[in-house]
Protein backbone atom coordinates (compact mmCIF):
# COMPACT_ATOMS: atom_id res chain seq x y z
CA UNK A 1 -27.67 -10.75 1.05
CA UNK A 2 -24.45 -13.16 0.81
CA UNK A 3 -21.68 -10.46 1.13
CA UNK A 4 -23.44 -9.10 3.34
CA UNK A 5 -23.75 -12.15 5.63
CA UNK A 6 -19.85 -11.52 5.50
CA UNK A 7 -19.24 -7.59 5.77
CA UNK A 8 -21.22 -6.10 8.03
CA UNK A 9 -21.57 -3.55 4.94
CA UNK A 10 -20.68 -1.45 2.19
CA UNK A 11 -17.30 0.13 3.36
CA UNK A 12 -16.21 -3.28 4.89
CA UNK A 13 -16.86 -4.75 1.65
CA UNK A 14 -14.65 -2.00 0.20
CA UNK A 15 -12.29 -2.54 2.83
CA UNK A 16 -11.80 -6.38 2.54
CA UNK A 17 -11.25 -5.67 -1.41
CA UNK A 18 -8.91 -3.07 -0.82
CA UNK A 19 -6.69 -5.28 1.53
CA UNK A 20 -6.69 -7.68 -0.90
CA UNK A 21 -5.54 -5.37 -4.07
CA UNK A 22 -2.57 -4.00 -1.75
CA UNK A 23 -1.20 -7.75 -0.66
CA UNK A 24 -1.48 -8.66 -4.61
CA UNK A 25 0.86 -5.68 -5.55
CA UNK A 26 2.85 -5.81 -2.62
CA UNK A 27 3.19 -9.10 -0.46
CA UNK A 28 4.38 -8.88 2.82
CA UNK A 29 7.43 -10.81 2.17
CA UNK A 30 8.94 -7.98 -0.58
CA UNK A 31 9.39 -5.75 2.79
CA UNK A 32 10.81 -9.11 4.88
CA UNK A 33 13.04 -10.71 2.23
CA UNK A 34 16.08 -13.09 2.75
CA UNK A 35 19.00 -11.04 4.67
CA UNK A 36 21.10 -11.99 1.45
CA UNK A 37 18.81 -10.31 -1.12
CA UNK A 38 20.03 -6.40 -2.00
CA UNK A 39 18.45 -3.65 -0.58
CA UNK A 40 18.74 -1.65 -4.12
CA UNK A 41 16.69 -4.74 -5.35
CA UNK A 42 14.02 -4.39 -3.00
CA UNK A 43 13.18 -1.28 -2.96
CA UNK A 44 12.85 -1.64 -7.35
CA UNK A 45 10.51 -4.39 -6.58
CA UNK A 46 8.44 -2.16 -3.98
CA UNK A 47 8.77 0.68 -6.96
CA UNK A 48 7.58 -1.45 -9.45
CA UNK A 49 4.41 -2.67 -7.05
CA UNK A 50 3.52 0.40 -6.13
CA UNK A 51 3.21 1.81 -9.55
CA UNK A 52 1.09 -1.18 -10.08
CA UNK A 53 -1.45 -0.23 -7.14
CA UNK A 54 -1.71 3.09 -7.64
CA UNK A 55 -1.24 3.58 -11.91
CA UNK A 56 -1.81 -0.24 -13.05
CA UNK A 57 -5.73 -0.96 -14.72
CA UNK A 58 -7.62 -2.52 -11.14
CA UNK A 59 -6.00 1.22 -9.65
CA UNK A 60 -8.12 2.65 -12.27
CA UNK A 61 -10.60 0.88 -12.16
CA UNK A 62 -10.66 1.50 -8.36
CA UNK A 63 -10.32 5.10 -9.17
CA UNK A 64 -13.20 5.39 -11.05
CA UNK A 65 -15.61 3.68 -7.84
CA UNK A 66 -14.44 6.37 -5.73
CA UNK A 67 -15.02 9.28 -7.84
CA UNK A 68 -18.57 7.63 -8.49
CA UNK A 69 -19.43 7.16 -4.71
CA UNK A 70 -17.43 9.73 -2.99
CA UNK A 71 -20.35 11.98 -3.36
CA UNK A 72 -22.91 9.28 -2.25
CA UNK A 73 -20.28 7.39 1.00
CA UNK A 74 -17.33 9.95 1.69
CA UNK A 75 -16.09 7.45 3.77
CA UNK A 76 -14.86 5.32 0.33
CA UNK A 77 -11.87 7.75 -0.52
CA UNK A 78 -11.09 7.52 3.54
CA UNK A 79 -11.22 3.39 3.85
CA UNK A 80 -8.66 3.41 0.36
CA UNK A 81 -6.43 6.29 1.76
CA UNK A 82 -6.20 3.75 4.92
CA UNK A 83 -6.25 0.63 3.65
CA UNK A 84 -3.68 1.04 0.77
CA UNK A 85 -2.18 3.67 0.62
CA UNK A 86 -1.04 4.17 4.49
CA UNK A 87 -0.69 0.87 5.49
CA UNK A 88 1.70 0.52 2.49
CA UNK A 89 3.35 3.35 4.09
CA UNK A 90 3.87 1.77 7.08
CA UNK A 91 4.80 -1.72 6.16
CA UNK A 92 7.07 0.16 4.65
CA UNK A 93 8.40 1.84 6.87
CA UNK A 94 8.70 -1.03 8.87
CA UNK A 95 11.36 -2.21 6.31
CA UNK A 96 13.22 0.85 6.68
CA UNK A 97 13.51 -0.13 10.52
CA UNK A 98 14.77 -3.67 10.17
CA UNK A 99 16.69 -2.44 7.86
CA UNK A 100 18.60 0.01 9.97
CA UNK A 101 18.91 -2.12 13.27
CA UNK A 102 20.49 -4.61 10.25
CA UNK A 103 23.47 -2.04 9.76
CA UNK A 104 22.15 -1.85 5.86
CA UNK A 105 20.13 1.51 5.78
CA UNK A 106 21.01 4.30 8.21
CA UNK A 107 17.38 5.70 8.47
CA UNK A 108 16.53 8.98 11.43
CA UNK A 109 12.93 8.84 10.00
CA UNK A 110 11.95 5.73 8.72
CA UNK A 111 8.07 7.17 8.19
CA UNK A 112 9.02 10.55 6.49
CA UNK A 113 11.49 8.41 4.44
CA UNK A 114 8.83 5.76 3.52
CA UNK A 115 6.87 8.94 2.56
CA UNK A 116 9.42 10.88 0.51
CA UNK A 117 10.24 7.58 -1.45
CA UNK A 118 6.76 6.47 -2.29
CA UNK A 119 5.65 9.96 -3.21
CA UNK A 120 9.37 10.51 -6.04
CA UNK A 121 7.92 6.79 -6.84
CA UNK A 122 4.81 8.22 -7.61
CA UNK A 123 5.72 11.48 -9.09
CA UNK A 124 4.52 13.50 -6.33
């Protein structure tokens, strides 16, 4: 009854936890950082943080939730698609912009090159 005074349910719950797992891996200021640090550099640190949320021990720990309730709330494999993964994607993405109006990344599609980059990250 105490969570729930909080999330309005189940999925928010899920939600709130999941928004919390992706700004542990990756903070928001690894896609903002100082105009001085190297773009090679961050984009290993996004690597390395996105390994972590989708390979490290909480991803499969996460992992395993989802297979167990998928069949039970569909909506779980949604809400982590959403809440990680694609606003990852689009922070991302983001980065890629800045980046570009910088002069320090010429980038045409900063979404299907967040894409391409997190999926050869990933293996995909």
């Amino acid at each position: 009854a105490t969570i729930y005074a909080r999330y309005a349910d189940k999925d928010a719950l899920f939600a709130a936890v999941l928004r919390q797992e992706c700004e542990r891996a990756v903070s928001p200021d690894s896609f903002f950082p100082a105009d001085d640090q190297p773009v090679r550099e961050t984009l290993m640190l996004l690597a390395t943080r996105f390994l972590d949320l989708v390979t490290g021990e909480k991803a499969m720990q996460m992992n395993r939730v989802l297979v167990a309730e998928t069949a039970r709330a569909p909506r779980m494999a949604e809400l982590f698609y959403e809440t990680a993964v694609l606003s990852l994607k689009n922070r991302f993405a983001d980065w890629l912009r800045v980046e570009t109006v910088k002069g320090r990344l010429n980038v045409r599609d900063p979404d299907g090159a967040a894409w391409r980059y997190l999926g050869g990250v990933k293996g995909e």
